[in-house]
Protein backbone atom coordinates (compact mmCIF):
# COMPACT_ATOMS: atom_id res chain seq x y z
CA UNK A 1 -12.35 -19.45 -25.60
CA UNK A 2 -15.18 -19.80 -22.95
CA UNK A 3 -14.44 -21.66 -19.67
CA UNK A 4 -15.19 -25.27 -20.09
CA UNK A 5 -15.28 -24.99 -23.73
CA UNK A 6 -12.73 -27.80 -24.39
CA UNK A 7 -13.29 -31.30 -24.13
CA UNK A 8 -10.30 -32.22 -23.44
CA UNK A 9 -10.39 -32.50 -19.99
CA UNK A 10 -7.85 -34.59 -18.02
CA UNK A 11 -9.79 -36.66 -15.31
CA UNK A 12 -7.83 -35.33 -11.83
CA UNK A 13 -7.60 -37.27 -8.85
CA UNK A 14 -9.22 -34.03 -6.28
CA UNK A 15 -8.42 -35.42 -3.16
CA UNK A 16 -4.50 -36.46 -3.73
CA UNK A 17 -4.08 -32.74 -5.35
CA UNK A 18 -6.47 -30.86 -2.63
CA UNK A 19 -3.80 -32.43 -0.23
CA UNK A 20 -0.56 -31.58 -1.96
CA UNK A 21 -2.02 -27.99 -2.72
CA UNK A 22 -2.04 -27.48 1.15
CA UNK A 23 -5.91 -27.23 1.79
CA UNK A 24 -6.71 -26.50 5.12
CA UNK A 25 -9.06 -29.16 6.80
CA UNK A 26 -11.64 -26.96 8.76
CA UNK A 27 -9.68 -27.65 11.86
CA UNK A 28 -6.43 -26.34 10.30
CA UNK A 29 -8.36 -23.29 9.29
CA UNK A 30 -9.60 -23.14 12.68
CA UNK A 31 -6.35 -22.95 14.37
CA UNK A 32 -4.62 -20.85 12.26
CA UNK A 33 -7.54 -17.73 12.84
CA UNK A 34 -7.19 -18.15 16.58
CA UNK A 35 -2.83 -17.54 15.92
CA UNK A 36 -4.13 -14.81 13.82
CA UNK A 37 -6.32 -13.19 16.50
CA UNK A 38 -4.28 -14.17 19.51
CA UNK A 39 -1.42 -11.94 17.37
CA UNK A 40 -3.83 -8.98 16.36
CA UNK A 41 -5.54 -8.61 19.60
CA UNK A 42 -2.03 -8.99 21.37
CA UNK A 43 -0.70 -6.03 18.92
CA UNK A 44 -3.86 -4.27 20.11
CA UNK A 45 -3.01 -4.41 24.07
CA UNK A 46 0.16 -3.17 23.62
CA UNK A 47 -0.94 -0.09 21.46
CA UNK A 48 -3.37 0.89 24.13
CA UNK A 49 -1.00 0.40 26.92
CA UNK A 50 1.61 2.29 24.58
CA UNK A 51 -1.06 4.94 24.23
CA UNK A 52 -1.86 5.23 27.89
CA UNK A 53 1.75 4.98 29.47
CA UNK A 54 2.88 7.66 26.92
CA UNK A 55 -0.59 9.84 27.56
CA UNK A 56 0.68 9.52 31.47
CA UNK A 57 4.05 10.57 30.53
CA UNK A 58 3.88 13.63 28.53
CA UNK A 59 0.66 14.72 30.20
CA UNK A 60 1.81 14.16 34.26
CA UNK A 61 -0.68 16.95 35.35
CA UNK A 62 -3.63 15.96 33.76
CA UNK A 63 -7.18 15.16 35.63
CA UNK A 64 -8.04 12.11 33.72
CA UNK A 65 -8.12 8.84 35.15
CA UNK A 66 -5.58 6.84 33.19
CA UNK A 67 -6.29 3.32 34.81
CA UNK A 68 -10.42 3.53 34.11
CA UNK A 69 -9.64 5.16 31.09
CA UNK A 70 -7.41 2.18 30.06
CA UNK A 71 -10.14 -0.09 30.84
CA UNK A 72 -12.58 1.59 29.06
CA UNK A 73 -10.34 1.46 26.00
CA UNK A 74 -9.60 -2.10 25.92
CA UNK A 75 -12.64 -2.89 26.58
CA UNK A 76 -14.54 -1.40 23.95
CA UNK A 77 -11.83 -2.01 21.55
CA UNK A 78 -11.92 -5.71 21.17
CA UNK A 79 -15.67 -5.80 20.18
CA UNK A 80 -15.42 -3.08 17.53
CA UNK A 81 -12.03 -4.60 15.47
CA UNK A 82 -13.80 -7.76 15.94
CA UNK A 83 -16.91 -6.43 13.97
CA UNK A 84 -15.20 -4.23 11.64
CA UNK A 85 -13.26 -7.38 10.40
CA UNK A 86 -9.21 -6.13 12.07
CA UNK A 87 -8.98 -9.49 13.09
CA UNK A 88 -9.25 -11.23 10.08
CA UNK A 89 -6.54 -12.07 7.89
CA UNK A 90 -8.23 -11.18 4.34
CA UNK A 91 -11.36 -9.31 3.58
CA UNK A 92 -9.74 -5.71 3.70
CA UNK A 93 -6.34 -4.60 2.33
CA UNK A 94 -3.78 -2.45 4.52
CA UNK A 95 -5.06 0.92 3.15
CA UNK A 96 -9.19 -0.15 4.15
CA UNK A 97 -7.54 -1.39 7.01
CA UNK A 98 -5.81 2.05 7.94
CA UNK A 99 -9.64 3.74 7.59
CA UNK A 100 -11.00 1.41 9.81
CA UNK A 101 -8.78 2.01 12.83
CA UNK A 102 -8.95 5.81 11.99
CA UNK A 103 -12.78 5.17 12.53
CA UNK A 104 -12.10 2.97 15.49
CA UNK A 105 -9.98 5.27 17.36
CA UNK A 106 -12.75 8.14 16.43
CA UNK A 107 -15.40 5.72 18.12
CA UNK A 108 -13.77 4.59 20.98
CA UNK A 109 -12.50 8.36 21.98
CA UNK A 110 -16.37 9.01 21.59
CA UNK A 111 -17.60 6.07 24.02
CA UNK A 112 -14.55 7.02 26.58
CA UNK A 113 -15.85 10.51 26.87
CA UNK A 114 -19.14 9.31 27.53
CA UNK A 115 -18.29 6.27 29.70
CA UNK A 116 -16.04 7.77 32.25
CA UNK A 117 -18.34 10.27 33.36
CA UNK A 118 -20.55 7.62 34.57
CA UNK A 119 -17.96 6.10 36.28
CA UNK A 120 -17.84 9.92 38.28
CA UNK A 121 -14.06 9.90 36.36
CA UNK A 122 -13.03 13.07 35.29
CA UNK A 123 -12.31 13.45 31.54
CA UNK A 124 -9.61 15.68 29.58
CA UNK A 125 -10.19 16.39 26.45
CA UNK A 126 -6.71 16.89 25.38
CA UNK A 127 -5.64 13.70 26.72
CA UNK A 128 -8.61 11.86 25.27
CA UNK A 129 -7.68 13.43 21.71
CA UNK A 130 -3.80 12.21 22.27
CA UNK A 131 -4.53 9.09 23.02
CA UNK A 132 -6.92 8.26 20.43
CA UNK A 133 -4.36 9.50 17.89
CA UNK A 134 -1.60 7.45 19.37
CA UNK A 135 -3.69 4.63 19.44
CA UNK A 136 -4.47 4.76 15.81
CA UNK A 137 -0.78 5.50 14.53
CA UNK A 138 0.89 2.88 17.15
CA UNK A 139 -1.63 0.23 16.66
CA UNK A 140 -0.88 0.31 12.55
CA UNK A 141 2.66 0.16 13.20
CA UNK A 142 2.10 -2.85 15.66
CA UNK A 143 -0.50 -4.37 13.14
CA UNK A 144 2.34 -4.39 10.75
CA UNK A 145 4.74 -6.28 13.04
CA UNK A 146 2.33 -8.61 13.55
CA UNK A 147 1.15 -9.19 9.99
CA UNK A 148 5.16 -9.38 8.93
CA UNK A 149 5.42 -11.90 11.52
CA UNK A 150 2.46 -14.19 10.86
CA UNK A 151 3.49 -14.05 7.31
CA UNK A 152 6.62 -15.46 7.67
CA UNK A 153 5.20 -17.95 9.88
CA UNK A 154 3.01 -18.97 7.15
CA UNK A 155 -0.19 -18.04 9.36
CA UNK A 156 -1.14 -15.09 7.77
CA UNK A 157 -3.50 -15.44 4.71
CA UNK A 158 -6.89 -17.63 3.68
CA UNK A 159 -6.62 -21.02 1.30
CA UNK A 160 -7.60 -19.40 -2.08
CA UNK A 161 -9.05 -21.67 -5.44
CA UNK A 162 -8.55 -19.87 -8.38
CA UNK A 163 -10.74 -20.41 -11.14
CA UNK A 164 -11.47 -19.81 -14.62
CA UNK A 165 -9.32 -20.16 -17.85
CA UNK A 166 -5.70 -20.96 -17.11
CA UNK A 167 -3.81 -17.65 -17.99
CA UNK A 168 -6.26 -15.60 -16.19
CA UNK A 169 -5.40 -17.61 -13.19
CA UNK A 170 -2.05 -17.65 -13.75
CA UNK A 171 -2.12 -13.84 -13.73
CA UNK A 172 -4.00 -13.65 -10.62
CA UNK A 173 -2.05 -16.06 -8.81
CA UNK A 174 0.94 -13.84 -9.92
CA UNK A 175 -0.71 -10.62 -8.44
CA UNK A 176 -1.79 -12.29 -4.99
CA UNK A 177 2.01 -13.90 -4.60
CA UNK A 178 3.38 -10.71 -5.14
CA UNK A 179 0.94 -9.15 -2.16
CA UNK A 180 0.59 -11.26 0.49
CA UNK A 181 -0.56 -8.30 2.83
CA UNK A 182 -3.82 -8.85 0.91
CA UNK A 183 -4.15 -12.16 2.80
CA UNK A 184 -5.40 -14.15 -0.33
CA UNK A 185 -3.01 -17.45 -0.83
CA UNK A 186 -3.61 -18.92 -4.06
CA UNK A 187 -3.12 -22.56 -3.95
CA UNK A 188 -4.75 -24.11 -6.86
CA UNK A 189 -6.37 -23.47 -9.52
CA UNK A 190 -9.95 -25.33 -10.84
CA UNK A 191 -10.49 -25.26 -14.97
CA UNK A 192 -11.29 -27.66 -17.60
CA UNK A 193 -8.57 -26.25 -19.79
CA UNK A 194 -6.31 -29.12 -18.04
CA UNK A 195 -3.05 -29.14 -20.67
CA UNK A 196 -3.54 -24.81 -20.78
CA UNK A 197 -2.91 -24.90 -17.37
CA UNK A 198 0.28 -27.07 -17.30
CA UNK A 199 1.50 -24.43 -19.33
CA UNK A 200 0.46 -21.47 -18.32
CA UNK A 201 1.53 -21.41 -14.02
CA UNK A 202 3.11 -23.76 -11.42
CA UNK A 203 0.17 -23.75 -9.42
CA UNK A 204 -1.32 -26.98 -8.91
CA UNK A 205 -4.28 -28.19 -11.23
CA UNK A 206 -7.33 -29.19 -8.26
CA UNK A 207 -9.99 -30.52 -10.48
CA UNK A 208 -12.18 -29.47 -13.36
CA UNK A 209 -15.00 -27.03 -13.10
CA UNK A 210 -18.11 -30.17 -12.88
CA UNK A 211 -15.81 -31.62 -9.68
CA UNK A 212 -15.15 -27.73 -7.84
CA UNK A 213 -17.87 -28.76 -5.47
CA UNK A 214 -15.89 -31.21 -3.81
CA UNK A 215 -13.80 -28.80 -2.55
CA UNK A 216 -16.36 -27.22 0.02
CA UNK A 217 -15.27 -27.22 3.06
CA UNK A 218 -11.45 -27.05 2.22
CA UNK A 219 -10.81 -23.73 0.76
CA UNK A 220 -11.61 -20.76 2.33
CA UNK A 221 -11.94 -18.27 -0.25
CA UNK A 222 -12.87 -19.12 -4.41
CA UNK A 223 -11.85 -16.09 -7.31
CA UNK A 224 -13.91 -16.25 -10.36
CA UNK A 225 -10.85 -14.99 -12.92
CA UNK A 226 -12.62 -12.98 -15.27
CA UNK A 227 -10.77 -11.83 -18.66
CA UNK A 228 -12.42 -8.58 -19.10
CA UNK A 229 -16.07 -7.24 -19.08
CA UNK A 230 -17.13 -8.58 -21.93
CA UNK A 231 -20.76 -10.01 -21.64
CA UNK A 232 -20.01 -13.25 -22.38
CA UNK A 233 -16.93 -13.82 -19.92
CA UNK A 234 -19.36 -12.15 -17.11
CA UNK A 235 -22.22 -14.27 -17.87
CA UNK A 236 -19.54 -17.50 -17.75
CA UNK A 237 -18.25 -15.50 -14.40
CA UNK A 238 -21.53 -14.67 -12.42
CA UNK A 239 -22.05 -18.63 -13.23
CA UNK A 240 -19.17 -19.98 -11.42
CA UNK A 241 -19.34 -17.80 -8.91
CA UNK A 242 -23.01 -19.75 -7.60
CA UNK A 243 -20.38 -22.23 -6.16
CA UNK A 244 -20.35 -23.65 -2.91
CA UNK A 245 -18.12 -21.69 -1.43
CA UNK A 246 -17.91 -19.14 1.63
CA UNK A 247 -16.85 -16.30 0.10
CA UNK A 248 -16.69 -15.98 -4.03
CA UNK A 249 -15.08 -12.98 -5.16
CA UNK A 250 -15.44 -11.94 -9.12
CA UNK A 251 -12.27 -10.45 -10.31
CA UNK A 252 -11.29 -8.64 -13.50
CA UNK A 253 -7.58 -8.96 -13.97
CA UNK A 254 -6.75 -6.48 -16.43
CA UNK A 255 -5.90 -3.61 -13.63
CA UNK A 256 -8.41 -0.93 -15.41
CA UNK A 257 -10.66 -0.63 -12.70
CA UNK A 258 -10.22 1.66 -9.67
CA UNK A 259 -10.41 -1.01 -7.33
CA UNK A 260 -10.79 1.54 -4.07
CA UNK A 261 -13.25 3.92 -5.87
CA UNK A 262 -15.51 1.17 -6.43
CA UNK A 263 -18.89 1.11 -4.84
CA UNK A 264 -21.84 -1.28 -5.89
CA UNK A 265 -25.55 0.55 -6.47
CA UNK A 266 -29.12 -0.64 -6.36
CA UNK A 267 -30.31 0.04 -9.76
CA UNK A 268 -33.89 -1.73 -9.23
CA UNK A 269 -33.49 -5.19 -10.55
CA UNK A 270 -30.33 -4.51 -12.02
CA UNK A 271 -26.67 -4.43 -10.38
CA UNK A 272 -24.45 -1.41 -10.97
CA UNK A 273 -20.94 -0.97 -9.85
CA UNK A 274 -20.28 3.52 -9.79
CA UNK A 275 -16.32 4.38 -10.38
CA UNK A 276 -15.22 7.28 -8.28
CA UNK A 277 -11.60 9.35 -9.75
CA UNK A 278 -11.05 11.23 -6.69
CA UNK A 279 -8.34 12.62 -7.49
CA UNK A 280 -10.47 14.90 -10.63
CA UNK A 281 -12.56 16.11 -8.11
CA UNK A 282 -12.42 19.80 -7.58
CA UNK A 283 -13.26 19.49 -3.84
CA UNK A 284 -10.60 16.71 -3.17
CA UNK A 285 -7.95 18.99 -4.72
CA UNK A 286 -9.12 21.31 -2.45
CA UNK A 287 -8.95 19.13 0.79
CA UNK A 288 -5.59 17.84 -0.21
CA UNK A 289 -4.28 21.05 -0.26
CA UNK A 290 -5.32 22.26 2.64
CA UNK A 291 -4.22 18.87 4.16
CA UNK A 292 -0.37 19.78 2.62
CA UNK A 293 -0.61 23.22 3.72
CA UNK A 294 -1.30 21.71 7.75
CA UNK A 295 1.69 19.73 7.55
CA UNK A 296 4.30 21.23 5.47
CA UNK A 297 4.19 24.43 7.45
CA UNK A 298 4.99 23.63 11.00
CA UNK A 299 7.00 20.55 9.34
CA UNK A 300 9.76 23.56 7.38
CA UNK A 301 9.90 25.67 10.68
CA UNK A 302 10.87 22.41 12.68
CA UNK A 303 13.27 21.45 10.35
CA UNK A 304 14.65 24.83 9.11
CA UNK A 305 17.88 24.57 11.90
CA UNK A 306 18.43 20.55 10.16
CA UNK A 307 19.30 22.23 7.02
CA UNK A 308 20.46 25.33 7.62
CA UNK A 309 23.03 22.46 9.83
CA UNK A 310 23.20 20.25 6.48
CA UNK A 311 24.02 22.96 3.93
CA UNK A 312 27.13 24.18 6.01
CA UNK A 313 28.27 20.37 5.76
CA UNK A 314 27.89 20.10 2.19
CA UNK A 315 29.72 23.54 1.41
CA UNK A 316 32.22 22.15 3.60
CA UNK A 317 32.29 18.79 1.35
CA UNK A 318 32.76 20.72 -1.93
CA UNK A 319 33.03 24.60 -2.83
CA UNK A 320 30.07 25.66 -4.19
CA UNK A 321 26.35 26.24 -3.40
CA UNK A 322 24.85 24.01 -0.94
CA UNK A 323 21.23 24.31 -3.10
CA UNK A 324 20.36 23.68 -6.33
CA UNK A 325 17.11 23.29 -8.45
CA UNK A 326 17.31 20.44 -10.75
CA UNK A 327 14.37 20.94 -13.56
CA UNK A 328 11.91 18.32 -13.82
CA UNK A 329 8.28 17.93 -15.61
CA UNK A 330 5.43 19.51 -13.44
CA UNK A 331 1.79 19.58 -13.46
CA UNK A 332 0.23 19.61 -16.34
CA UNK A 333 3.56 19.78 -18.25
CA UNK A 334 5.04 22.83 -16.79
CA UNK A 335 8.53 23.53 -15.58
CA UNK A 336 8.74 22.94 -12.09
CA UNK A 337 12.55 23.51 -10.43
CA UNK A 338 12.49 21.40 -7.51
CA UNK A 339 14.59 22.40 -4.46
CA UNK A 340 17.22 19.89 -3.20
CA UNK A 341 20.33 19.94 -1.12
CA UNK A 342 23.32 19.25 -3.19
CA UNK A 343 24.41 15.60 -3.10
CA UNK A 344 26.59 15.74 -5.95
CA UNK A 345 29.64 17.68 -7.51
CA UNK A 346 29.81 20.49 -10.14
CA UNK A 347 30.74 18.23 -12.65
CA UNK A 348 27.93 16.17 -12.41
CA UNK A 349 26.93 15.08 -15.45
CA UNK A 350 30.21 15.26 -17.28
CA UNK A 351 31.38 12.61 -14.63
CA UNK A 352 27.98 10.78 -15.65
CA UNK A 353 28.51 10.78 -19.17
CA UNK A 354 32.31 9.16 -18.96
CA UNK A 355 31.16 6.51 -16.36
CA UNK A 356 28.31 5.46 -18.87
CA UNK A 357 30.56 5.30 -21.91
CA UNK A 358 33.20 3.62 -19.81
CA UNK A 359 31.09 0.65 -18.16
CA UNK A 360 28.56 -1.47 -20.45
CA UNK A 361 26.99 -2.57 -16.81
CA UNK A 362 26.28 1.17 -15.79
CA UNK A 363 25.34 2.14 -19.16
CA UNK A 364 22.41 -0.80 -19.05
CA UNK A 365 21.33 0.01 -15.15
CA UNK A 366 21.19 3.50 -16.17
CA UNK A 367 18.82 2.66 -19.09
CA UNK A 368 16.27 0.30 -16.88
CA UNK A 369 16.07 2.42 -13.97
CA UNK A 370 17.77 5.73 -14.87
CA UNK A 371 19.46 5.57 -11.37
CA UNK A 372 22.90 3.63 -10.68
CA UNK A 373 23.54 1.86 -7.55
CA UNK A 374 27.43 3.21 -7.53
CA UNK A 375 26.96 6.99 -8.72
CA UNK A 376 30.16 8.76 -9.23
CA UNK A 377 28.54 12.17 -9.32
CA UNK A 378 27.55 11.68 -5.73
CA UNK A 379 29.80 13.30 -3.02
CA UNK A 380 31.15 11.38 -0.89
CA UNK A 381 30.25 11.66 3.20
CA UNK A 382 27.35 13.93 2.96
CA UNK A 383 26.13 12.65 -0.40
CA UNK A 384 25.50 9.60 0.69
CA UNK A 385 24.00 9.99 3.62
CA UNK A 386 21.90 12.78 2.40
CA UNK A 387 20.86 10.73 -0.51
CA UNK A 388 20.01 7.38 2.00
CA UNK A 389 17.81 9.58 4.26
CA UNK A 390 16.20 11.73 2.01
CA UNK A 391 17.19 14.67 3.66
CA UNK A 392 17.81 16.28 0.59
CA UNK A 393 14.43 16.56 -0.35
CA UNK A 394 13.66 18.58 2.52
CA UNK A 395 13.85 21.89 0.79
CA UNK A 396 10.69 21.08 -1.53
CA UNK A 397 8.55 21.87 1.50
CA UNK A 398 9.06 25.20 -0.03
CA UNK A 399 7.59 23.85 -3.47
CA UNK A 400 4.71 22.63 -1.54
CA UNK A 401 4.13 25.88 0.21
CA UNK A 402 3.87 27.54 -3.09
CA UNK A 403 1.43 24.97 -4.11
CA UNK A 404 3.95 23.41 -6.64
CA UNK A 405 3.89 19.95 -5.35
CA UNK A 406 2.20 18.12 -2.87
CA UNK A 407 2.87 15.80 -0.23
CA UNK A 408 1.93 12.84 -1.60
CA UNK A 409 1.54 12.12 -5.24
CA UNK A 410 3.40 10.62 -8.18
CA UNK A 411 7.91 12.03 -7.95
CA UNK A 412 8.20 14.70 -10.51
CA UNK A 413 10.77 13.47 -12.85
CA UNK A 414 12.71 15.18 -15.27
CA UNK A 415 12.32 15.45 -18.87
CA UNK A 416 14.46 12.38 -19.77
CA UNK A 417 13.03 9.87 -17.42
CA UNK A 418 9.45 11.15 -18.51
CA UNK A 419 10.20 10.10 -22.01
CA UNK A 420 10.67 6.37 -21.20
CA UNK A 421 7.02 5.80 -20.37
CA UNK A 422 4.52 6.25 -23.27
CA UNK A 423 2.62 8.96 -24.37
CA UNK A 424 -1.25 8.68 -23.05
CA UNK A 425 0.77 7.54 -18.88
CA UNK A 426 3.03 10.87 -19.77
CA UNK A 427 -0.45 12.93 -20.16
CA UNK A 428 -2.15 10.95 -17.58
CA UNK A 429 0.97 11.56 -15.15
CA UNK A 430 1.20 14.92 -15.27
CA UNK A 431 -2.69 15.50 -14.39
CA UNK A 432 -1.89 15.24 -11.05
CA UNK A 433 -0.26 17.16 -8.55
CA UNK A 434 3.17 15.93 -8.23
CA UNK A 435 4.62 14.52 -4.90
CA UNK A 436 7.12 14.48 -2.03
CA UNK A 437 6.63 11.03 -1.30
CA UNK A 438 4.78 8.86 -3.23
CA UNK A 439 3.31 4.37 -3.72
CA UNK A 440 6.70 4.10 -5.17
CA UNK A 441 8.91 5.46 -2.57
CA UNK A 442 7.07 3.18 0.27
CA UNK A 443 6.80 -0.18 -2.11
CA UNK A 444 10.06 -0.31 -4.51
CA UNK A 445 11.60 3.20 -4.39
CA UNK A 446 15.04 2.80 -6.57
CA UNK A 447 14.45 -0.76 -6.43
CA UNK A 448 11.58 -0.70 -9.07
CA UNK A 449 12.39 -0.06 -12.98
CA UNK A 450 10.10 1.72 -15.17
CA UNK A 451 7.66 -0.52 -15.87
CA UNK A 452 7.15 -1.41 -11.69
CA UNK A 453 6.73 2.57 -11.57
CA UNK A 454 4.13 3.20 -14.29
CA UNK A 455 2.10 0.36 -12.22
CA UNK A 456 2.31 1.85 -8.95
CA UNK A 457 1.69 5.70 -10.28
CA UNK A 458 -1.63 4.43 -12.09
CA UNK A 459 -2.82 2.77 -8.65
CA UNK A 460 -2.67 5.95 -7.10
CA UNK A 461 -4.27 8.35 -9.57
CA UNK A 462 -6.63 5.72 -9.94
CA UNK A 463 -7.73 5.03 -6.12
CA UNK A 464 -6.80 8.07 -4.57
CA UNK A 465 -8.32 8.69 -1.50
CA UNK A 466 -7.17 10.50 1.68
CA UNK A 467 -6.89 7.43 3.49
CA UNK A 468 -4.63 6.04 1.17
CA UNK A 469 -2.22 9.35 1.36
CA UNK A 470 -2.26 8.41 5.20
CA UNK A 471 -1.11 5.48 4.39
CA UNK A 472 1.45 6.27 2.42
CA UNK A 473 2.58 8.99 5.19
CA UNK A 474 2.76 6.50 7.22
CA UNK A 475 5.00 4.05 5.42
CA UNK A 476 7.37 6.52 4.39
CA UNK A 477 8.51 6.51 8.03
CA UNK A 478 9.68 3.40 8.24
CA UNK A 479 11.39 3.30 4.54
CA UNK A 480 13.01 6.49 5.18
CA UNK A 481 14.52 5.36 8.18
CA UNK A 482 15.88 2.31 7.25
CA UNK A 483 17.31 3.84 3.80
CA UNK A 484 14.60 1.33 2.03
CA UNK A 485 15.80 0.91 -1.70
CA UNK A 486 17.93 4.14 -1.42
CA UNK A 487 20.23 4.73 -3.72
């Protein structure tokens, strides 16, 4: 059915509903960027001073001016996130936002070399290098704490209209709920399909598609829900999206398009939009493993003495080898034995197999998220705390060294857990290399059933990029070391 195709339209009273929807006078609006920017630029300062005082600390005999080099910092900082967009709430999402501060911290290391000379300060190029890289990890951690914070203040985000037919709306609204780091708050929805709608999502019906107009003014941000590519529904799309509004975005819902390998073209008088798999590029492949060879090597001679430590406590725990490779589905289908520190006993699966038969509840957590949340094969002590940290995964550095796995990229599961996803995500799975840490681990980890993991695997061999591997580098910091979702 084409939007607006009905006639029965339900005449709405805008104004009442524009109200209860929670759309922001311009003055609302208003206030609410300045909490935003007052919290950004605040996170900001402190990363730079964090950057500086630790700079001073752990580099005491250095030349460099750290006051004028402070300055120079701040200074040029506020300007540049201001014009890349950093302190806005919406426009970019956290893993665009990660590339622009890696590009920031590039820029402003390049404008501090060439500003303190003129102030006759001396530079250090070592310094300059540590600070700029401090300043980019610190300030994404702080931008996090702010963004966590303004969100549950209720600050962080842009008045969104959705509008189009009702269950595309409803399924957008759905997605933007579920990721408010986006910064997109859906708080209506505008379509002439007025009983649909009732139906289809709790979000409140604004007006019909002949009234959206009125709504200038009071919504920041309108989403043209299209149903798919079809030339019809982008005809009906491109339409609607000539309304008032500041910012219209077109959106296809369906989740087949790589929405971070997308890049528009000039095609003379017509638009094009080129799709970019990064991850099938030969040269990417390349890059990321080179990347995974720079950090898994000094990373497994740092933490060689940690195991070698937490193998002698798991022999102690229970006779028997300390290792073990459990066999799970590599690239490309292969056999790949991934290296792990024992968390469990000998008897592993034999105590699986009598707990499953034994509890109905087990049996059905098992066969949703083929984990359990109270494993009797686990040992107890050591297991546990192993299995919380992730510690035992630290022997597949050795996988990666041999160019088994990589860093970052999709678990490798084994055989059984493979076979509850369907055939063509199986294939498509397995054409990448698999991963230490992965979307999954950082956003649901054991949390997330099989159907939550098929989604967040297909965003990242979709819109791989290096920038989003930082980013999920990054991440798995803080989930690792708060035991996020462990089980």
């Amino acid at each position: 059915m084409r939007w607006g195709a009905t006639s029965a339209t339900v005449p709405l009273d805008w104004s009442k509903r524009a109200s209860s929807a929670g759309l922001r006078r311009p003055l609302q609006a208003s206030r609410r960027r300045v909490a935003v920017i007052a919290a950004l630029v605040t996170s900001d300062y402190l990363a730079t001073a964090l950057a500086i005082a630790t700079g001073e600390i752990l580099l005491p005999s250095s030349s460099w001016a750290w006051p004028e080099a402070a300055f120079a910092l701040f200074a040029v900082l506020l300007p540049l996130h201001a014009y890349l967009g950093l302190y806005s709430c919406w426009g970019s999402c956290p893993i665009e936002r990660l590339r622009l501060r890696a590009l920031s911290a590039l820029g402003l290391g390049a404008v501090t070399f060439i500003a303190l000379p003129a102030w006759h300060a001396p530079v250090d190029i070592a310094a300059l290098g540590m600070v700029a890289a401090l300043l980019f990890v610190v300030g994404h951690y702080l931008e996090s704490l702010a963004r966590l914070a303004l969100m549950r203040a209720g600050l962080w985000g842009a008045s969104t209209i959705l509008i189009g037919s009702p269950d595309k709306c409803a399924q957008m609204g759905r997605m933007l709920l579920a990721h408010p780091k986006l910064g997109l708050k859906p708080i209506g929805i505008v379509t002439d399909q007025a009983e649909d709608a009732r139906s289809e999502t709790t979000l409140p019906l604004l007006c019909g598609l002949t009234e959206a107009h009125r709504l200038t003014g009071l919504a920041e941000v309108a989403i043209v829900a299209a149903s798919d590519l079809s030339e019809s529904d982008m005809t009906e799309a491109l339409r609607l999206s000539r309304l008032p509004f500041p910012h219209v975005i077109v959106a296809e819902s369906g989740g087949g398009i790589p929405n971070l390998g997308l890049h528009s073209r000039n095609l003379g008088a017509a638009a094009g939009l080129e799709l970019r798999f990064n991850l099938f590029r030969r040269g990417n492949l390349l890059l990321k493993r080179l990347i995974d060879l720079a950090i898994a090597l000094p990373v497994a001679l740092a933490a060689a003495p940690l195991v070698i430590i937490l193998a002698a406590a798991v022999k102690i725990a229970d006779p028997g080898p300390a290792f073990y490779r459990q066999r799970r589905v590599g690239r490309d289908g292969s056999v790949l034995d991934v290296l792990k520190l024992r968390t469990m006993y000998g008897n592993a699966e034999e105590r699986l197999r009598e707990h499953l038969q034994s509890d109905p509840r087990a049996a059905a957590e098992w066969a949703r998220f083929f984990k359990l949340s109270d494993d009797p094969r686990v040992l107890p002590g050591i297991g546990n705390v192993l299995r919380r940290s992730s510690l035992d995964e630290l022997p597949q550095l050795w996988n990666i060294l041999r160019g088994e796995m990589s860093i970052v990229g999709p678990r490798p599961f084994p055989a059984y857990h493979m076979s509850g996803f369907d055939p063509d995500f199986q294939v498509l799975r397995v054409s990448v290399p698999p991963g230490l840490t992965g979307l999954w681990q950082v956003s649901s980890r054991s949390g997330g059933d099989l159907a939550v993991q098929k989604e967040q695997d297909l965003f990242y061999i979709r819109n791989w990029s290096i920038w989003l591997d930082l980013y999920i580098l990054l991440e798995t910091v803080p989930a690792v070391l708060t035991a996020r979702g462990a089980k």
